[in-house]
C-alpha atoms as a PDB file:
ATOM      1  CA  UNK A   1      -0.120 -17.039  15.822  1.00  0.00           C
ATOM      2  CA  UNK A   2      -0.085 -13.677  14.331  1.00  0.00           C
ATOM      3  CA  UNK A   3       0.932 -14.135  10.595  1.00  0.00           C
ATOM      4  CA  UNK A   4       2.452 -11.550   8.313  1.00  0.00           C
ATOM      5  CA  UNK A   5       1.151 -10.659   4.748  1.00  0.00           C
ATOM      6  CA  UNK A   6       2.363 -10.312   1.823  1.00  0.00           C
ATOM      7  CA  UNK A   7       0.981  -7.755  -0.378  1.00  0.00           C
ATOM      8  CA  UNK A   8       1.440  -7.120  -4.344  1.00  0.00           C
ATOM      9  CA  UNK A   9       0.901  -3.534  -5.602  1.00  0.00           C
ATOM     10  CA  UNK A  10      -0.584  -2.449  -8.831  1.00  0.00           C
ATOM     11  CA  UNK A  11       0.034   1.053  -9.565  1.00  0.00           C
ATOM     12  CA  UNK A  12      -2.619   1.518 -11.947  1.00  0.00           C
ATOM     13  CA  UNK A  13      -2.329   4.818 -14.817  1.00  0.00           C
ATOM     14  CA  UNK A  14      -5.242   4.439 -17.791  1.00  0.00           C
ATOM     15  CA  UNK A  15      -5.772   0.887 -16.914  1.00  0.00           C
ATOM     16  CA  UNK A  16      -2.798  -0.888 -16.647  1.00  0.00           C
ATOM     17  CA  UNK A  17      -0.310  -1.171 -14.345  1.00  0.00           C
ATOM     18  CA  UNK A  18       3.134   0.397 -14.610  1.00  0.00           C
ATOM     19  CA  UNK A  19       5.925   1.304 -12.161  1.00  0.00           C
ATOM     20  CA  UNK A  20       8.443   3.984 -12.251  1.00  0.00           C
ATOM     21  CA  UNK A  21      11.155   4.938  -9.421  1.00  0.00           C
ATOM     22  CA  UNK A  22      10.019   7.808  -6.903  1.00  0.00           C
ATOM     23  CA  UNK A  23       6.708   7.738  -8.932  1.00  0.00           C
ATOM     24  CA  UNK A  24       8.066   8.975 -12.254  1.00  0.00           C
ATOM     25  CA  UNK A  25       9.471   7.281 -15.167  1.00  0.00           C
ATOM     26  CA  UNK A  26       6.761   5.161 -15.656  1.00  0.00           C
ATOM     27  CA  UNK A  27       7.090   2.069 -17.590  1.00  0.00           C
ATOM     28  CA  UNK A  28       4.334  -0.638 -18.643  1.00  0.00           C
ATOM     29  CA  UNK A  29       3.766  -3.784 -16.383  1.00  0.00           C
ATOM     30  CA  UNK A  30       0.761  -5.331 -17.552  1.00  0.00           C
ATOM     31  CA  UNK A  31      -2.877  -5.849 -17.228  1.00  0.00           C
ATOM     32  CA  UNK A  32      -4.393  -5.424 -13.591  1.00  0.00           C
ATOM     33  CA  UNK A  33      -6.864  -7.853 -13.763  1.00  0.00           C
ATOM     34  CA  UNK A  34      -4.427 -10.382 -15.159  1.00  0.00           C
ATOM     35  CA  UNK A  35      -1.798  -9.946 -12.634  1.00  0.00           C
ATOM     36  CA  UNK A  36      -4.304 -10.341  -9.990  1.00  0.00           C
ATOM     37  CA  UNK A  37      -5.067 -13.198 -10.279  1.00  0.00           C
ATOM     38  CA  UNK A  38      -1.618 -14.461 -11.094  1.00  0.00           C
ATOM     39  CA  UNK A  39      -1.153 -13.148  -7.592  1.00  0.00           C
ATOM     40  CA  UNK A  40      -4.199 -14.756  -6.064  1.00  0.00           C
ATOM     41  CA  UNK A  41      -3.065 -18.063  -7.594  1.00  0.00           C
ATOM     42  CA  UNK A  42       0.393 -17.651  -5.955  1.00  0.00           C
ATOM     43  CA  UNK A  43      -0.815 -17.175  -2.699  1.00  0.00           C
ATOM     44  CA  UNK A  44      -0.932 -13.091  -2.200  1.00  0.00           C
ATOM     45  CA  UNK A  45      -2.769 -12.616   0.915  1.00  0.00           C
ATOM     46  CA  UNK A  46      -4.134  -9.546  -0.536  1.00  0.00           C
ATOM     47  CA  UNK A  47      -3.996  -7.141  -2.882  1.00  0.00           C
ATOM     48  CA  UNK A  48      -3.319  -3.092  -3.457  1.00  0.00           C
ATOM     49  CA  UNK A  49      -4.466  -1.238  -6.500  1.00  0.00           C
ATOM     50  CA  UNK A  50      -3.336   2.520  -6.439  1.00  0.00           C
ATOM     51  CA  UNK A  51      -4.917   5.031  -9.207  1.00  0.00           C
ATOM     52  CA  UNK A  52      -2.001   6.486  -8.724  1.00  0.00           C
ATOM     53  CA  UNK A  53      -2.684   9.542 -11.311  1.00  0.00           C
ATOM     54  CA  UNK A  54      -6.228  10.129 -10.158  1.00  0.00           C
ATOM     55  CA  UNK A  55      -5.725  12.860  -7.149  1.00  0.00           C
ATOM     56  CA  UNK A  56      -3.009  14.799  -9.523  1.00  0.00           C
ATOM     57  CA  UNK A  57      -5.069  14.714 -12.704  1.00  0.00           C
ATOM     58  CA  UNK A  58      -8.343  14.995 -10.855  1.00  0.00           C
ATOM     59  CA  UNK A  59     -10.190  12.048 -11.993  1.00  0.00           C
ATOM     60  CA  UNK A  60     -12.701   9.954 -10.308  1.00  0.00           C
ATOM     61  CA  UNK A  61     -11.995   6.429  -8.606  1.00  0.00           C
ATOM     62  CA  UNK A  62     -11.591   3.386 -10.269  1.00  0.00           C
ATOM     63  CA  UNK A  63     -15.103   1.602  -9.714  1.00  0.00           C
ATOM     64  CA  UNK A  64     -14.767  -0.230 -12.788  1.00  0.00           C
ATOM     65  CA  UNK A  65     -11.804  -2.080 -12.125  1.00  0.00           C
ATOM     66  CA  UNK A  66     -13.122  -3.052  -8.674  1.00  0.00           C
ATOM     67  CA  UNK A  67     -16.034  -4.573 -10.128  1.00  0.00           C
ATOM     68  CA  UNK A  68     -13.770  -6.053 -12.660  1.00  0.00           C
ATOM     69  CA  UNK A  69     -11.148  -7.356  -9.740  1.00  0.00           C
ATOM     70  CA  UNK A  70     -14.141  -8.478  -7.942  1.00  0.00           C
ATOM     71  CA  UNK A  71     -15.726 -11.113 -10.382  1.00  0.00           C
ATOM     72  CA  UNK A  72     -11.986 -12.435 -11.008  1.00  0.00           C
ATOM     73  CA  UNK A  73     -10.467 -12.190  -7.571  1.00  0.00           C
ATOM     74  CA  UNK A  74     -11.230 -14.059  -4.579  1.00  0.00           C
ATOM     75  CA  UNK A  75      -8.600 -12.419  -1.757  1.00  0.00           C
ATOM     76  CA  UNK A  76      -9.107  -9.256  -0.203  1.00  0.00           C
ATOM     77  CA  UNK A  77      -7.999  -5.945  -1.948  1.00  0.00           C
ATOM     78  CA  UNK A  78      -7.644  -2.596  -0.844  1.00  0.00           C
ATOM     79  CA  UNK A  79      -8.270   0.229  -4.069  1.00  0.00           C
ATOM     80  CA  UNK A  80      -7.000   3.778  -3.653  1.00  0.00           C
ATOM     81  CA  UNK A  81      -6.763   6.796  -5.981  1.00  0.00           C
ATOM     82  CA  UNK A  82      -8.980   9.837  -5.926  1.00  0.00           C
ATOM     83  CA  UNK A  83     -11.226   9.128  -2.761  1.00  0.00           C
ATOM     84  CA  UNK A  84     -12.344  12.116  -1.501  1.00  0.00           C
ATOM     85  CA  UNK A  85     -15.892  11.767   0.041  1.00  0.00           C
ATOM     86  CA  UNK A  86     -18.117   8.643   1.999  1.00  0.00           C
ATOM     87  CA  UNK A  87     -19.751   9.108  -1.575  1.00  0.00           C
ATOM     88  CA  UNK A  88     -16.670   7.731  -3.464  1.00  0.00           C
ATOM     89  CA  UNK A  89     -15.200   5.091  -1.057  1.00  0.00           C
ATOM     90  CA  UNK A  90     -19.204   3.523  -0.908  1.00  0.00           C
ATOM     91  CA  UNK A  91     -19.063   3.284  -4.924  1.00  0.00           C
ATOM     92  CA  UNK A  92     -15.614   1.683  -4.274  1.00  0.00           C
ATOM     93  CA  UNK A  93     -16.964  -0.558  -1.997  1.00  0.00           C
ATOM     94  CA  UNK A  94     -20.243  -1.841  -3.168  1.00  0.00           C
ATOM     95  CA  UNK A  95     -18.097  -2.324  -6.447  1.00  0.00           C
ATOM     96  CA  UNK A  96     -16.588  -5.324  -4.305  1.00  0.00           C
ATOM     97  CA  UNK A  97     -13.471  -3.666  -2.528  1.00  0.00           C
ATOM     98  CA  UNK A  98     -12.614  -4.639   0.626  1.00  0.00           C
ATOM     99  CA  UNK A  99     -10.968  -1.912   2.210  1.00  0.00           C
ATOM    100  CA  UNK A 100     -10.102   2.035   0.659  1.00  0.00           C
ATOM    101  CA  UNK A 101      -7.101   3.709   0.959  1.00  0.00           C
ATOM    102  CA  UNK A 102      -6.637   7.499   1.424  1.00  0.00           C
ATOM    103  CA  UNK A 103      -3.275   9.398   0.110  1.00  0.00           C
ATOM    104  CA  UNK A 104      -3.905  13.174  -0.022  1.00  0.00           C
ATOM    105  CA  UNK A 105      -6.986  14.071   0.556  1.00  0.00           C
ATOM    106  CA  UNK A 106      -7.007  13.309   4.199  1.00  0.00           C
ATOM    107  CA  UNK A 107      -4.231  15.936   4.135  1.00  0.00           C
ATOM    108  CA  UNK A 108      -6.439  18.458   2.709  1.00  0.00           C
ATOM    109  CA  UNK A 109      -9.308  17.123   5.361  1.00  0.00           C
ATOM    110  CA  UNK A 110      -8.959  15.095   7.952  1.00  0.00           C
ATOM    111  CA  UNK A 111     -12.197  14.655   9.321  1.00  0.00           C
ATOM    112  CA  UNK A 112     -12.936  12.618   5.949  1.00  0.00           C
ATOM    113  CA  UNK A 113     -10.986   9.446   7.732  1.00  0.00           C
ATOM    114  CA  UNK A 114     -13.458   9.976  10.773  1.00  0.00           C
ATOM    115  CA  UNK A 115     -16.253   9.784   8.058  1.00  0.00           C
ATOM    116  CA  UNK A 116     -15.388   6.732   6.603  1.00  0.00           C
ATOM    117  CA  UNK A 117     -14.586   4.999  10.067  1.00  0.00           C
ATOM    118  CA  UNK A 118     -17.814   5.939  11.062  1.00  0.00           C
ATOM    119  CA  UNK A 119     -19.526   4.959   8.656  1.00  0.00           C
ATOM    120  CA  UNK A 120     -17.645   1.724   7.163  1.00  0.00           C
ATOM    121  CA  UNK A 121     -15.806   0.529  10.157  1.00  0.00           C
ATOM    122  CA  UNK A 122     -11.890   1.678  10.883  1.00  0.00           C
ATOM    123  CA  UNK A 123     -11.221  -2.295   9.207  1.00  0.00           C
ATOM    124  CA  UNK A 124     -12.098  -0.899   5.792  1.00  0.00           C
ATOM    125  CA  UNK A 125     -10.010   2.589   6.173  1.00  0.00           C
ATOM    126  CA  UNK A 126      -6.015   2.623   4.878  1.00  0.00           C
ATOM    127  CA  UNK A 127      -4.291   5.447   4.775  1.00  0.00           C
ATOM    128  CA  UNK A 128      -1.420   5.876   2.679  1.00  0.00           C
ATOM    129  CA  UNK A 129       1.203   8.125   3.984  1.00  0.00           C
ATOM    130  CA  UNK A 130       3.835   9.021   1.022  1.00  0.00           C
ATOM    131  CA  UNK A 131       6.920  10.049   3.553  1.00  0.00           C
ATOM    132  CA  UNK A 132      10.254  11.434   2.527  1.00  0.00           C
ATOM    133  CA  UNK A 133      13.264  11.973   4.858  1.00  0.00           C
ATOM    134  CA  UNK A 134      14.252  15.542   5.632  1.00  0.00           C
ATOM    135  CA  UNK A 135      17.154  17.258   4.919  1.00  0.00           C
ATOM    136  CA  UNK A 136      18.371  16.506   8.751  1.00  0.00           C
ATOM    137  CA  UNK A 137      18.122  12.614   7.855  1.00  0.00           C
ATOM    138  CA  UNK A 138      15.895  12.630  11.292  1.00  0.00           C
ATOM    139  CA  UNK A 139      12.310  13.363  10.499  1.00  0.00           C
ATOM    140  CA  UNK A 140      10.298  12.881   7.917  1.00  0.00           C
ATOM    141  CA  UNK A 141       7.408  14.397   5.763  1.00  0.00           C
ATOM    142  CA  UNK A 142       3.895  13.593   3.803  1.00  0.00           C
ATOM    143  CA  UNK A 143       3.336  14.591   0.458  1.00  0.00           C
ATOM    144  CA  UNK A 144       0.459  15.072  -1.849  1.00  0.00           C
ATOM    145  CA  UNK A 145      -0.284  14.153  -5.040  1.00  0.00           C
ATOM    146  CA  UNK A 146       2.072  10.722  -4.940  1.00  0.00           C
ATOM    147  CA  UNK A 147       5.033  12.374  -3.914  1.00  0.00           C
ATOM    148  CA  UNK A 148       4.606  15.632  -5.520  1.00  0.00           C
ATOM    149  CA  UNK A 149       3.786  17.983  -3.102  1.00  0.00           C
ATOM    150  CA  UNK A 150       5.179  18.932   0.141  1.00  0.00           C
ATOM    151  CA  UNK A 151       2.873  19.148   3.167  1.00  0.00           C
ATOM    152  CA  UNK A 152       4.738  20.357   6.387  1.00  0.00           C
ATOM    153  CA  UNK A 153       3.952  18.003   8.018  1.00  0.00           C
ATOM    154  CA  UNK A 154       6.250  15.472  10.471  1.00  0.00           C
ATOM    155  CA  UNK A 155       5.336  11.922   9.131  1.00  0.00           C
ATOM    156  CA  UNK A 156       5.173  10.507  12.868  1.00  0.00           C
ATOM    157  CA  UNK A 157       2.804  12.889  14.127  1.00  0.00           C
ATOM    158  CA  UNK A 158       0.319  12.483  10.977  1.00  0.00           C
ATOM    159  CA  UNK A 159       0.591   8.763  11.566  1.00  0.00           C
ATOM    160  CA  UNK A 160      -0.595   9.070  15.200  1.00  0.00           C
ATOM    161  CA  UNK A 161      -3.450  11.622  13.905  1.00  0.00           C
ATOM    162  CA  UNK A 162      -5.117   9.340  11.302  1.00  0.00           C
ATOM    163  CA  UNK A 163      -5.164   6.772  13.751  1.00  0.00           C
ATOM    164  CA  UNK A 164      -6.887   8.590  16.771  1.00  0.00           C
ATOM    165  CA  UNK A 165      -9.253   9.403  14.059  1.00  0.00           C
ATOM    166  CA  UNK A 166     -10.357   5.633  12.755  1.00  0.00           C
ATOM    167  CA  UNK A 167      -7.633   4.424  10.480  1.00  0.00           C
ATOM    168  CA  UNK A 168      -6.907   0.932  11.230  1.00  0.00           C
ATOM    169  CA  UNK A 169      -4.534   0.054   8.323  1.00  0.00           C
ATOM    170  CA  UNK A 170      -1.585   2.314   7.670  1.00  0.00           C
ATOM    171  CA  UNK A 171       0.473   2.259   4.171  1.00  0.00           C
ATOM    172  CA  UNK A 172       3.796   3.126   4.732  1.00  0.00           C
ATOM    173  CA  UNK A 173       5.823   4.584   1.558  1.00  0.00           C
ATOM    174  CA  UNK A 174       8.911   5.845   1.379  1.00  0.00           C
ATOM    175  CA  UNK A 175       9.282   8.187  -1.521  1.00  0.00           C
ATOM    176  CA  UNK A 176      12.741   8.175  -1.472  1.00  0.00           C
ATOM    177  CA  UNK A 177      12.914   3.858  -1.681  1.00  0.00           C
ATOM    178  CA  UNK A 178      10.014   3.696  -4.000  1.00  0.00           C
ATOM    179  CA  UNK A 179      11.187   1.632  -7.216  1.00  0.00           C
ATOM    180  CA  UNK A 180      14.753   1.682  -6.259  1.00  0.00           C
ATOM    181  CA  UNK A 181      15.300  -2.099  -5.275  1.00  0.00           C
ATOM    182  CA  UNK A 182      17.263  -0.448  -2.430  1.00  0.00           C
ATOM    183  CA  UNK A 183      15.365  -2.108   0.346  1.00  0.00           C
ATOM    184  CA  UNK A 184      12.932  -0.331   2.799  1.00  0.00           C
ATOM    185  CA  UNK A 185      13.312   2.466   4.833  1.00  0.00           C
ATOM    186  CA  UNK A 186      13.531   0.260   7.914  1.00  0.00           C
ATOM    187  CA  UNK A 187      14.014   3.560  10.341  1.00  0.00           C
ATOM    188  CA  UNK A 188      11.016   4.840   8.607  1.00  0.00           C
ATOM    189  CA  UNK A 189       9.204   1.593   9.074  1.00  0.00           C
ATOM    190  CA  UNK A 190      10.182   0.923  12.890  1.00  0.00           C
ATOM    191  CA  UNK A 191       9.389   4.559  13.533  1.00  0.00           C
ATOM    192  CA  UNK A 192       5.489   4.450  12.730  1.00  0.00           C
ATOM    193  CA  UNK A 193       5.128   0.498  13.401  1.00  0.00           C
ATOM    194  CA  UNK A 194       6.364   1.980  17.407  1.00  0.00           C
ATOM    195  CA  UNK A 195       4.377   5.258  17.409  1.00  0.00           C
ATOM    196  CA  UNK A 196       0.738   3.263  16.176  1.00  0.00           C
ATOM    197  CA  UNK A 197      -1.364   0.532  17.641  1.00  0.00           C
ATOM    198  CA  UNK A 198      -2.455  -0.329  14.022  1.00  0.00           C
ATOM    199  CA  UNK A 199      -0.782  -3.001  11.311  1.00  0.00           C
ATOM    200  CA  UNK A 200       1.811  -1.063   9.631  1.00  0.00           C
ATOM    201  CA  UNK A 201       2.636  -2.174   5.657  1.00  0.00           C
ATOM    202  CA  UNK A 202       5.816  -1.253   4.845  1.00  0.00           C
ATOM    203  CA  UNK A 203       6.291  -0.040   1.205  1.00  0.00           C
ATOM    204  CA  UNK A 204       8.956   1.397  -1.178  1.00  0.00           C
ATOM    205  CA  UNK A 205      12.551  -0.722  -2.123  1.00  0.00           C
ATOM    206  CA  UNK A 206      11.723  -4.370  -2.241  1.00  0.00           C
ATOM    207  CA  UNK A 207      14.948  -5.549  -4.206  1.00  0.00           C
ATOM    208  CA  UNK A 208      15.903  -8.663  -2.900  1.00  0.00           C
ATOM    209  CA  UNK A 209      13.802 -11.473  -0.444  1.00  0.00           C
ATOM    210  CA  UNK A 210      15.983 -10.113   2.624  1.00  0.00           C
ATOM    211  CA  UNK A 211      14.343  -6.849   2.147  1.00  0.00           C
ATOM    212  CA  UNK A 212      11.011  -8.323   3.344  1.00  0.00           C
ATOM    213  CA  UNK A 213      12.386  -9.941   6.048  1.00  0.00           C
ATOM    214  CA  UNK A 214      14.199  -7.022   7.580  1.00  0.00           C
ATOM    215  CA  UNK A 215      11.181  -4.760   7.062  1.00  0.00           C
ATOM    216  CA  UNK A 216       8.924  -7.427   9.189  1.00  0.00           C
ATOM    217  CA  UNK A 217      11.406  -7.682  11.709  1.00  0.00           C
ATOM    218  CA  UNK A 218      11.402  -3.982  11.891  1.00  0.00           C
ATOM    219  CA  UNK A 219       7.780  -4.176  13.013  1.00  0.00           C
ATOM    220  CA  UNK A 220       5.682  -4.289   9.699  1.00  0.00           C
ATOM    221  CA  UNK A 221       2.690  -6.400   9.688  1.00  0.00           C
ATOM    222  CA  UNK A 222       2.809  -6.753   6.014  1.00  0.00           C
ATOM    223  CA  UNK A 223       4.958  -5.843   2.860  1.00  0.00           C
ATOM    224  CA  UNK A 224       4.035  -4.353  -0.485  1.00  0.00           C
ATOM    225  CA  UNK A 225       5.827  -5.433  -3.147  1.00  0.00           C
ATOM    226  CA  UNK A 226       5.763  -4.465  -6.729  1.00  0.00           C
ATOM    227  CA  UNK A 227       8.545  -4.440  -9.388  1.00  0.00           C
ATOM    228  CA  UNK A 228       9.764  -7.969  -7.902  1.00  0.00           C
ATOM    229  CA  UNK A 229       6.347  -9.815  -8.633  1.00  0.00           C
ATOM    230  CA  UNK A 230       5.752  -7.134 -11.939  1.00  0.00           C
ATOM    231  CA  UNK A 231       9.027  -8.089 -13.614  1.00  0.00           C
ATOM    232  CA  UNK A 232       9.316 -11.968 -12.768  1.00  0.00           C
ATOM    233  CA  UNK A 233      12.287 -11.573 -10.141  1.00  0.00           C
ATOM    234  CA  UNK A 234      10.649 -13.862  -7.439  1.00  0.00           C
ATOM    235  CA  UNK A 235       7.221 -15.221  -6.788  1.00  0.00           C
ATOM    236  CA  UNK A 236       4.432 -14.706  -4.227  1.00  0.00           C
ATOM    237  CA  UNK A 237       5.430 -18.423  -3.251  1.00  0.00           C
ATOM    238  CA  UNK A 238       9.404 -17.723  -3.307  1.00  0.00           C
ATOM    239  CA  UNK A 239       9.095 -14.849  -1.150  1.00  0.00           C
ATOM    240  CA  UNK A 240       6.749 -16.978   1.278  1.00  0.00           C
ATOM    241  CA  UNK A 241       8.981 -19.877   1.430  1.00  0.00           C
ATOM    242  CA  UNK A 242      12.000 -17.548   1.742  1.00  0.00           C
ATOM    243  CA  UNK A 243      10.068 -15.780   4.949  1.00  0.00           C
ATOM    244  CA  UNK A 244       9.174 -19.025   6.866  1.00  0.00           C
ATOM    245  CA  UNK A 245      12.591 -20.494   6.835  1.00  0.00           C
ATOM    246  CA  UNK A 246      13.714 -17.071   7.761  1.00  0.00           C
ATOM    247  CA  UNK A 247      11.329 -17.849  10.828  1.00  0.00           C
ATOM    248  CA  UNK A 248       8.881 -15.831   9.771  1.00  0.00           C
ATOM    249  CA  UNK A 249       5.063 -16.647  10.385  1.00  0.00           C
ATOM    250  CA  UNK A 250       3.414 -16.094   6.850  1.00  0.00           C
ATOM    251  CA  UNK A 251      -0.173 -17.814   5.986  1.00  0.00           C
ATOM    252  CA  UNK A 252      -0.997 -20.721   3.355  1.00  0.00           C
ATOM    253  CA  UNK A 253       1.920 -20.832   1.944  1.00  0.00           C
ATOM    254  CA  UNK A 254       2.053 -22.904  -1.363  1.00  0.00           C
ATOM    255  CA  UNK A 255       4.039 -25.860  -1.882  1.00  0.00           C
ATOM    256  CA  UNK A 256       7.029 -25.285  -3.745  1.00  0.00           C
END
């Protein structure tokens, strides 16, 4: 049986985690290291911590709270923010990630993602593609810099490139959802889950538990999920009990 994950995201901006809407308007949501393993307790099956201020103010990766995450954390976890060479995503890893995600520098260079497949194996490369609709409503495009630079791009046909080059994770975030507890972009979702052979997670909008279910049905493989685990509105375990009685296949789910 193929089970679908759920996935808690910790923005991360000078060491704690916060969450805004459309990446601004940041507000405080608590230590990273404690809400880890909050999460881990609960159930996450893994975990996502974005630096997401280190591409825009040109700061280095995070290698400290990897380290840290590692000696506390016992679930896999992805860390992104500021990766631009095999140099940083090794220090990264030997710190104790799992995986590395990639946001804009990939944008800048591709052949970077053929790098790090190469060397690390396409199971430890994410990319994180930041999409927001165009004015048409029918395509949409990458940004830079979380959200704050346009790229030109057409989201579906950079999705299909980082793959063909090694990616075999892809994080899906729409700009325009992101924070709004509108739900996901689900045309957005179904769009690159149908275009890639990779697992999709869908991100941006969790507001309610029916969110997560319609963004799985769409064809996610997994769901990232902040301001609903940040702020106390539902559990790792709620949200897993709520998606196998929806008939969704999710993995150890705790008892209520």
């Amino acid at each position: 049986m193929h089970y679908k994950r759920v996935i808690p995201c910790l923005d991360v901006d000078a060491g704690r985690v916060v969450k805004g809407t459309a990446f601004v308007d940041l507000r405080d949501a608590g230590d990273p290291i404690e809400l880890a393993s909050r999460y881990d307790a609960d159930g996450a099956d893994e975990l996502v911590f974005l630096d997401i201020t280190a591409t825009s103010d040109k700061r280095g990766t995070v290698v400290d709270l990897a380290r840290r995450t590692a000696d506390d954390v016992f679930i896999p976890f992805t860390i992104g923010g500021g990766i631009r060479s095999v140099a940083d995503a090794q220090a990264v890893l030997d710190a104790g990630a799992d995986k590395v995600s990639l946001s804009s520098a990939p944008l800048d260079r591709p052949e970077l993602i053929d790098e790090l497949a190469a060397q690390f194996g396409a199971q430890c490369v994410v990319v994180s593609l930041d999409a927001k609709r165009r004015p048409d409503g029918k395509s949409w495009e990458p940004y830079l810099a979380g959200g704050r630079t346009a790229t030109g791009r057409d989201a579906i046909e950079w999705a299909r490139e980082v793959v063909a080059r090694g990616a075999g994770e892809i994080l899906l975030n729409s700009i325009d959802r992101d924070g709004t507890t509108a739900g996901y972009d689900l045309e957005l979702t179904a769009a690159v889950a149908d275009a890639v052979g990779v697992p999709v997670i869908a991100s941006g909008g969790a507001g309610t538990l029916e969110h997560l279910a319609q963004a799985l049905r769409a064809g996610a493989d997994a769901v990232l999920c902040a301001s609903i685990f940040h702020y106390g509105q539902h559990t790792v375990s709620e949200v897993k009990d709520y998606l196998a009685q929806a008939g969704i296949p999710v993995r150890n789910r705790p008892s209520s």
